[in-house]
PDB file of N, CA and C in Angstrom:
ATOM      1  N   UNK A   1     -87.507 -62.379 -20.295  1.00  0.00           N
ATOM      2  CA  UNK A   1     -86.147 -61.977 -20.600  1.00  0.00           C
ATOM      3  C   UNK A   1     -86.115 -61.255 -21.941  1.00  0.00           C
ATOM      4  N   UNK A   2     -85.248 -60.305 -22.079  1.00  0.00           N
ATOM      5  CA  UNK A   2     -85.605 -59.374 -23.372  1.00  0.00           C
ATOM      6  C   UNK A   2     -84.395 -60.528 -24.272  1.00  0.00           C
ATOM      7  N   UNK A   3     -84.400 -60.596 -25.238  1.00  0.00           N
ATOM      8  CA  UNK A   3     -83.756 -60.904 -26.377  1.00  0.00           C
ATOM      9  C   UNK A   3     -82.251 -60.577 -26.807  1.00  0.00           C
ATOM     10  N   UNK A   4     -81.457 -61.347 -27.310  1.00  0.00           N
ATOM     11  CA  UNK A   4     -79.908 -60.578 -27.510  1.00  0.00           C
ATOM     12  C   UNK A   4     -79.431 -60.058 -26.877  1.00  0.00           C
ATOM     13  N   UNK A   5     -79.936 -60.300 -25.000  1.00  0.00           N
ATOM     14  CA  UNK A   5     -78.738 -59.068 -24.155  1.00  0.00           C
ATOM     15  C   UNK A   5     -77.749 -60.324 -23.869  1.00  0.00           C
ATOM     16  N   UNK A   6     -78.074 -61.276 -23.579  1.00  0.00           N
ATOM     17  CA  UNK A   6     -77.076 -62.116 -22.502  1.00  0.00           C
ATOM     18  C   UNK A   6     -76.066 -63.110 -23.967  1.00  0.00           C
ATOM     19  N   UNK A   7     -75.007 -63.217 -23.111  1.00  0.00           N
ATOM     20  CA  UNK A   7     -74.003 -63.634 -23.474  1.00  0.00           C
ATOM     21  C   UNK A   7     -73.964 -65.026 -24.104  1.00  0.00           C
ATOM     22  N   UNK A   8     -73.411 -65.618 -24.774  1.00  0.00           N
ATOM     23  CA  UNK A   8     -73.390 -67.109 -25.771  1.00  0.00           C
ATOM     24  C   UNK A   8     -72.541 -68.006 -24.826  1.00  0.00           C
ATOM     25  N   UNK A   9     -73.482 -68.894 -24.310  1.00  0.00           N
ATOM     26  CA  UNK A   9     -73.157 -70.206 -23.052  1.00  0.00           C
ATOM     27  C   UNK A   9     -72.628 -71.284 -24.455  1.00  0.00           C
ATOM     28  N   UNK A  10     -71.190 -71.008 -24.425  1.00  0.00           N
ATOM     29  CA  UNK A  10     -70.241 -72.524 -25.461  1.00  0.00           C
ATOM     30  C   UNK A  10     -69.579 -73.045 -24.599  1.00  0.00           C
ATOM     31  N   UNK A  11     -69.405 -73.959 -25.393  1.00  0.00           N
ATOM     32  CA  UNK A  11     -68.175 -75.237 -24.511  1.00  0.00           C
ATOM     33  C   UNK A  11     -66.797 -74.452 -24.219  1.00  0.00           C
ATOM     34  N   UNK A  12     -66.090 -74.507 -23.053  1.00  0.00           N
ATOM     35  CA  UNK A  12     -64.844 -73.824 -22.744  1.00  0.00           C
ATOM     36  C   UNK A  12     -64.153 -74.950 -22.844  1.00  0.00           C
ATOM     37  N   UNK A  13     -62.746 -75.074 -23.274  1.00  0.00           N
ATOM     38  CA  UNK A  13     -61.634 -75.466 -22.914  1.00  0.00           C
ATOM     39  C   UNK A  13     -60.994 -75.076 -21.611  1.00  0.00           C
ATOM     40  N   UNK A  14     -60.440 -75.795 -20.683  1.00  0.00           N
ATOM     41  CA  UNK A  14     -60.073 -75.223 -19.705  1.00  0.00           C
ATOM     42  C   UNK A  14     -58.360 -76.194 -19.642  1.00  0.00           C
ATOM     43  N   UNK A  15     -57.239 -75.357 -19.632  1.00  0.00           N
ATOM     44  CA  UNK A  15     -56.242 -75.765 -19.538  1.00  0.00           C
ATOM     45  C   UNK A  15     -55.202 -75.471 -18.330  1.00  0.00           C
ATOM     46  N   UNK A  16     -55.159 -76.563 -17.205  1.00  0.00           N
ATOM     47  CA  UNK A  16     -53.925 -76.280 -15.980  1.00  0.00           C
ATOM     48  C   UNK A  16     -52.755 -76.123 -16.423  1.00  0.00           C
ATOM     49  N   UNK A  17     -52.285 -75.846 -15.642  1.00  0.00           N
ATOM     50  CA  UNK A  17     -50.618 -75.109 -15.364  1.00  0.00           C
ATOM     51  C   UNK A  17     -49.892 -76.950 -14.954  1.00  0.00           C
ATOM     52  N   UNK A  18     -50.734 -77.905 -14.911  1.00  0.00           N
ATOM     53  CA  UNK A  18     -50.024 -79.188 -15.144  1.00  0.00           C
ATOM     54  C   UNK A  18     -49.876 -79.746 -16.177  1.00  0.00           C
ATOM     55  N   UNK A  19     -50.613 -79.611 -16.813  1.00  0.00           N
ATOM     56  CA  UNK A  19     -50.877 -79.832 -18.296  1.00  0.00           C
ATOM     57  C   UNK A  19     -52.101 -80.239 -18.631  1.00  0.00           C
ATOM     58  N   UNK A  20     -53.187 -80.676 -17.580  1.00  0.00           N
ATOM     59  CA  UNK A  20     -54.409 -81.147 -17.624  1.00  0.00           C
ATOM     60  C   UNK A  20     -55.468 -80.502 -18.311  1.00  0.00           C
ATOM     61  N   UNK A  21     -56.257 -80.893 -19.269  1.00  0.00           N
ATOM     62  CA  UNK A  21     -57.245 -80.675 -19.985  1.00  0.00           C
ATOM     63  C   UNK A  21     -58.117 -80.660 -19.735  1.00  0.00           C
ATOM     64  N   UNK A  22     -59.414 -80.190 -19.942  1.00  0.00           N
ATOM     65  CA  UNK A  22     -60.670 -80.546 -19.702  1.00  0.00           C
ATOM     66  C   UNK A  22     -61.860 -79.622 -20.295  1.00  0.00           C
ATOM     67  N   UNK A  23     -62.756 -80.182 -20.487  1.00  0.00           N
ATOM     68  CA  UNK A  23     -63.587 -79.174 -21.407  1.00  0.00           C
ATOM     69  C   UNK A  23     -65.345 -79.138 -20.112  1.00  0.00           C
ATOM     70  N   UNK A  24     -65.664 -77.515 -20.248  1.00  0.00           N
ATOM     71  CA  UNK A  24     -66.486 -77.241 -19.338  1.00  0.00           C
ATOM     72  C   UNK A  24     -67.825 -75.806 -20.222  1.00  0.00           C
ATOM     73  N   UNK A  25     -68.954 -75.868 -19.660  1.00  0.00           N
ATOM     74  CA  UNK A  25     -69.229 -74.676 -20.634  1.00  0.00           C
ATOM     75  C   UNK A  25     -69.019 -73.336 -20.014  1.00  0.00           C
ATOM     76  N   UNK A  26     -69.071 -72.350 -20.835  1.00  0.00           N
ATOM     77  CA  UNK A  26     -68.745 -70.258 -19.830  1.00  0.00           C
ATOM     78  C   UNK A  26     -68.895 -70.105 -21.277  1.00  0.00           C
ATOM     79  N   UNK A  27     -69.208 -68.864 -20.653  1.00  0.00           N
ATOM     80  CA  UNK A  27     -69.178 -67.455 -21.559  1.00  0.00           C
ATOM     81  C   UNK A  27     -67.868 -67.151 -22.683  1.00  0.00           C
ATOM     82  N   UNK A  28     -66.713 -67.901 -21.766  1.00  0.00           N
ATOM     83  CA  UNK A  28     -65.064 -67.931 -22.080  1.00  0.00           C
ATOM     84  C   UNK A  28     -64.614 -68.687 -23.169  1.00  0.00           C
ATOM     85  N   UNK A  29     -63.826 -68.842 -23.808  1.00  0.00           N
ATOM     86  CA  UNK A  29     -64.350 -70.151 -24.645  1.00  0.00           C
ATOM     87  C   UNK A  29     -62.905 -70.894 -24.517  1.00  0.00           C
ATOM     88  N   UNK A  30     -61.788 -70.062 -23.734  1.00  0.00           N
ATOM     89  CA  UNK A  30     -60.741 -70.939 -23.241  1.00  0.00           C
ATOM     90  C   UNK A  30     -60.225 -70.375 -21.686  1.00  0.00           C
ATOM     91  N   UNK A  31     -59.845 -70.986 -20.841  1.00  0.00           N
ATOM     92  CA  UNK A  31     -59.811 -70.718 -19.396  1.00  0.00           C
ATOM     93  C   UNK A  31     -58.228 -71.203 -19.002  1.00  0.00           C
ATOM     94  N   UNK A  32     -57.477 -70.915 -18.223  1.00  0.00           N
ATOM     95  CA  UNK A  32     -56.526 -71.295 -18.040  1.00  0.00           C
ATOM     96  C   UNK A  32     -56.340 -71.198 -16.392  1.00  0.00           C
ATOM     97  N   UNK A  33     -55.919 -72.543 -15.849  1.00  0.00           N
ATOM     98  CA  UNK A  33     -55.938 -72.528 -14.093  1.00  0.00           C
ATOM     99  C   UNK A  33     -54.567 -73.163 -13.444  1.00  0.00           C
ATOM    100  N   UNK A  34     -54.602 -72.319 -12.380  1.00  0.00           N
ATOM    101  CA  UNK A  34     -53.119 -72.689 -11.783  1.00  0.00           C
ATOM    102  C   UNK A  34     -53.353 -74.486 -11.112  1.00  0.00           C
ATOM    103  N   UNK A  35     -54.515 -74.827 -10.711  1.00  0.00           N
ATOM    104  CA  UNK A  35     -54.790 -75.456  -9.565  1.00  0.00           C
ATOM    105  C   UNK A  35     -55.821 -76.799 -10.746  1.00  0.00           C
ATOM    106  N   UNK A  36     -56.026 -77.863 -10.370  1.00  0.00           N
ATOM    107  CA  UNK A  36     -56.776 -78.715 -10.807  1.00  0.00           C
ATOM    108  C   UNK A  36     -57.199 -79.922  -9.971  1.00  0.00           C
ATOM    109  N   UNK A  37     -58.047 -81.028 -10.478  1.00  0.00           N
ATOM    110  CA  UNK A  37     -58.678 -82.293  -9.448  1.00  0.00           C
ATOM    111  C   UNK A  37     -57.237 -83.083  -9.736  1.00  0.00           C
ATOM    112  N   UNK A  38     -56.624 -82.887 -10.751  1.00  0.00           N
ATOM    113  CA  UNK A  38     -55.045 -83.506 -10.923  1.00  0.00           C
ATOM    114  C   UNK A  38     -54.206 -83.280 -10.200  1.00  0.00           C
ATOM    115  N   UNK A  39     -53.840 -82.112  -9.935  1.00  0.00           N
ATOM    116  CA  UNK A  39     -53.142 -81.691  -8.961  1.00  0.00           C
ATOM    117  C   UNK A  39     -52.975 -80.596  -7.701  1.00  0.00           C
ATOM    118  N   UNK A  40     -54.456 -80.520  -7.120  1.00  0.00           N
ATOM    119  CA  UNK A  40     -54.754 -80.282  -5.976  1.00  0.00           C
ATOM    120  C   UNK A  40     -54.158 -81.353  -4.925  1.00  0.00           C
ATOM    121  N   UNK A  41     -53.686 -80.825  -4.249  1.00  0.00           N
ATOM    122  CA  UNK A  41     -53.293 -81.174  -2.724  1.00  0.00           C
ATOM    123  C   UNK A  41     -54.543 -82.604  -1.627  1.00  0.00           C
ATOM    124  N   UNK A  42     -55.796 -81.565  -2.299  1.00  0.00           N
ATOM    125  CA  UNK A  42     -56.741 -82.363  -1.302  1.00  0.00           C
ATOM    126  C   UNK A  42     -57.664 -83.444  -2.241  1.00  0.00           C
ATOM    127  N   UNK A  43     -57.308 -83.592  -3.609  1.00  0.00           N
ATOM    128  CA  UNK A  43     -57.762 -84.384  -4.128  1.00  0.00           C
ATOM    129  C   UNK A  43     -56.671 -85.878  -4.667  1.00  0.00           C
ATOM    130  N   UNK A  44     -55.379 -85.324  -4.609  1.00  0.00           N
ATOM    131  CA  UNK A  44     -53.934 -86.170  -4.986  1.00  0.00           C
ATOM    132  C   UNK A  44     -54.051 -86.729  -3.307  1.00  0.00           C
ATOM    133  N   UNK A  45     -54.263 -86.279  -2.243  1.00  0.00           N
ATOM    134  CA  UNK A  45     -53.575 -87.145  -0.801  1.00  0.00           C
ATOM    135  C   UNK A  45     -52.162 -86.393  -1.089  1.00  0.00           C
ATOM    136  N   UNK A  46     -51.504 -86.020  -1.386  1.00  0.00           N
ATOM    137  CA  UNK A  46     -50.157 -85.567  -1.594  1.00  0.00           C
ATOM    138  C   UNK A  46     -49.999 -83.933  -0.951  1.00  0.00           C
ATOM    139  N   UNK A  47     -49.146 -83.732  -0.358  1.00  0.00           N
ATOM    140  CA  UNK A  47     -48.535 -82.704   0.453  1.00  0.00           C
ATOM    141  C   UNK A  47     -48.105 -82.189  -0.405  1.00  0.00           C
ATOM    142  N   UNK A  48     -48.189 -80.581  -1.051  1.00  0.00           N
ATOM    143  CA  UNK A  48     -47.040 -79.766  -1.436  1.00  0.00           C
ATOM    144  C   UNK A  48     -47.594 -78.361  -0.946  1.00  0.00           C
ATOM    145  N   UNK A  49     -46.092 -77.820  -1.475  1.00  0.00           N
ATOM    146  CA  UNK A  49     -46.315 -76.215  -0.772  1.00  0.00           C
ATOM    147  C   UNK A  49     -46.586 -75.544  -2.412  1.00  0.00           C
ATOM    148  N   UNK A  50     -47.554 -74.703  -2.459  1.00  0.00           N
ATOM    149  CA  UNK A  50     -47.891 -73.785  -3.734  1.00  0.00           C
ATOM    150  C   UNK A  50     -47.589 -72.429  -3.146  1.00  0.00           C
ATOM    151  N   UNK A  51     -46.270 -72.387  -3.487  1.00  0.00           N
ATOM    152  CA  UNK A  51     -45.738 -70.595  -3.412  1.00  0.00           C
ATOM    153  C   UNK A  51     -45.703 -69.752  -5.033  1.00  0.00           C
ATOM    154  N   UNK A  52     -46.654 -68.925  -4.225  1.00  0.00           N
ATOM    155  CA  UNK A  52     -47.031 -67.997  -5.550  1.00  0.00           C
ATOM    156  C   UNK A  52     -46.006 -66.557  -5.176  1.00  0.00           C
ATOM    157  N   UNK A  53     -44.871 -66.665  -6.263  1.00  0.00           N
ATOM    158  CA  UNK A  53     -44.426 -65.633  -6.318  1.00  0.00           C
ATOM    159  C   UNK A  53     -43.100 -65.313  -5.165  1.00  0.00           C
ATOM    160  N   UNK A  54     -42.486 -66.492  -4.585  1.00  0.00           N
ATOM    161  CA  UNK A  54     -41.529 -66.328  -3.542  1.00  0.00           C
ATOM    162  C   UNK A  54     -41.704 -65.684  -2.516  1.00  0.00           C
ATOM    163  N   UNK A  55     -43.499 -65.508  -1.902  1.00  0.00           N
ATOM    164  CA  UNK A  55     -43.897 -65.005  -0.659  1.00  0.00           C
ATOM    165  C   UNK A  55     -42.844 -65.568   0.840  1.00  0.00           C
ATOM    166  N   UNK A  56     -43.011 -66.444   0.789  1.00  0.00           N
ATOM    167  CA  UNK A  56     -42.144 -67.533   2.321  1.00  0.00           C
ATOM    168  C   UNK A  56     -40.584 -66.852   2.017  1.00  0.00           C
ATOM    169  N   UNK A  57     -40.033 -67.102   0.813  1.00  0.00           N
ATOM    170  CA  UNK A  57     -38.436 -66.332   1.060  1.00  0.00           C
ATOM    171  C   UNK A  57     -38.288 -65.246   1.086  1.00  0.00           C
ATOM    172  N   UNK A  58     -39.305 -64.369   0.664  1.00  0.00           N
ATOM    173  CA  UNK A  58     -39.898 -62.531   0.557  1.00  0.00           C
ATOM    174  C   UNK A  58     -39.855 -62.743   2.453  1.00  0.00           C
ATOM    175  N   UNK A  59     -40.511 -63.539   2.738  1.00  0.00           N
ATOM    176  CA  UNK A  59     -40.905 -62.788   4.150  1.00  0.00           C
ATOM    177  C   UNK A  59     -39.868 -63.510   5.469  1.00  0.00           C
ATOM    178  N   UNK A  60     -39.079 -64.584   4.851  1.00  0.00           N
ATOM    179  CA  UNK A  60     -37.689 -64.557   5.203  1.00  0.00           C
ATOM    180  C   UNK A  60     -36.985 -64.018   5.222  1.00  0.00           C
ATOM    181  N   UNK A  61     -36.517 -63.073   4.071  1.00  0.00           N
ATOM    182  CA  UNK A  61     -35.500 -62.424   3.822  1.00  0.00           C
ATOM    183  C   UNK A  61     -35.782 -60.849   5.191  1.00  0.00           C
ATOM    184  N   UNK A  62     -37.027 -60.324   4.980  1.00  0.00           N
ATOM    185  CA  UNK A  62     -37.236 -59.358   5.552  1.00  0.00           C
ATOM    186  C   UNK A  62     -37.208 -59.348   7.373  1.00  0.00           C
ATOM    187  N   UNK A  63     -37.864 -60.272   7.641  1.00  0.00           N
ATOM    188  CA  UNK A  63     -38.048 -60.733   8.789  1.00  0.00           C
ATOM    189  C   UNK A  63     -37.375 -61.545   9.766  1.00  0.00           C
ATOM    190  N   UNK A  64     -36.583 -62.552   8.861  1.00  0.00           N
ATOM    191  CA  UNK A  64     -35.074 -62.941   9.507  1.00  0.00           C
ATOM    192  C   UNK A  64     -33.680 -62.348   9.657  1.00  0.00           C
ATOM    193  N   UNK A  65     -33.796 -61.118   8.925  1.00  0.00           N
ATOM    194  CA  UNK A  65     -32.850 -60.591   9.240  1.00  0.00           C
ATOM    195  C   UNK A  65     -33.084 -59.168  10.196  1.00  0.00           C
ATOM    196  N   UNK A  66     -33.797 -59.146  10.914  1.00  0.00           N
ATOM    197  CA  UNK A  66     -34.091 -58.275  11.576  1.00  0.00           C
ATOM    198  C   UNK A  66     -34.658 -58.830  12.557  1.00  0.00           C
ATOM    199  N   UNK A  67     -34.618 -60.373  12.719  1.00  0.00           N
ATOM    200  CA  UNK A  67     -33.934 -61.159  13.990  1.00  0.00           C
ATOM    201  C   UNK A  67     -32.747 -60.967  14.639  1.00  0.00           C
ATOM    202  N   UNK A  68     -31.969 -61.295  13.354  1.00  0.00           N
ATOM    203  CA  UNK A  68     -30.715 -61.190  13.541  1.00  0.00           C
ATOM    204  C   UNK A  68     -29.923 -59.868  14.059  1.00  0.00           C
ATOM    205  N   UNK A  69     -30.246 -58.987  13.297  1.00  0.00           N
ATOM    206  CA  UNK A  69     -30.081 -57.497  13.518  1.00  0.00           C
ATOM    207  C   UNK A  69     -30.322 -57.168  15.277  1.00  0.00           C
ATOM    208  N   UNK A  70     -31.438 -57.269  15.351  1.00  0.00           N
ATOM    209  CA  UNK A  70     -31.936 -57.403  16.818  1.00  0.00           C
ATOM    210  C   UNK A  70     -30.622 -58.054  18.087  1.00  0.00           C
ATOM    211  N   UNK A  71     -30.298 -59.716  17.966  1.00  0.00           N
ATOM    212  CA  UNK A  71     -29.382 -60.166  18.591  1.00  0.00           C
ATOM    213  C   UNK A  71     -28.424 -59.511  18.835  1.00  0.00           C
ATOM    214  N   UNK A  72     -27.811 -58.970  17.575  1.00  0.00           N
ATOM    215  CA  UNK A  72     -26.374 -58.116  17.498  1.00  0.00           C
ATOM    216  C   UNK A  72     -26.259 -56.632  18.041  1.00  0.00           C
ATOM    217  N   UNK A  73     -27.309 -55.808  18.771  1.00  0.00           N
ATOM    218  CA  UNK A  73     -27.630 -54.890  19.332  1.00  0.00           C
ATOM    219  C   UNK A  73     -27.203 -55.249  20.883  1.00  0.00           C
ATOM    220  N   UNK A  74     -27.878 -56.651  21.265  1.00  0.00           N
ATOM    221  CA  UNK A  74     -28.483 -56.508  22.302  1.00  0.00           C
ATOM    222  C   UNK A  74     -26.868 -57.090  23.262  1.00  0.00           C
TER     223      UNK A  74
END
């Protein structure tokens, strides 16, 4: 391996969008994640819906009403 090309392996901080902490090593030296072993779905046993960005009412809005639209033609 030649010398001084590759990047400095430090300890990362890594901080969820729950508030969960945790320290890991990268290149990064702070990380920030939507998702965690805290509050993942398949690690909690707990059911939730993770809507990123109002996709499900985005594709309600568009698509149910052009159900509707449809009925009132016919």
């Amino acid at each position: 391996m030649k010398p001084e090309i590759h990047p400095t392996y430090e300890i990362a901080r890594v901080s969820c969008s729950c508030g969960n902490v945790f320290e890991t090593r990268s290149t990064v030296s702070e990380l920030r994640s939507e998702l965690c072993n805290e509050c993942h779905p398949f690690f909690t046993g707990k059911q939730k819906l993770v809507d990123t960005g109002g996709r499900v009412e985005r594709f309600q809005r568009r698509y149910g009403e052009r159900k509707k639209s449809a009925d009132a033609q016919a």
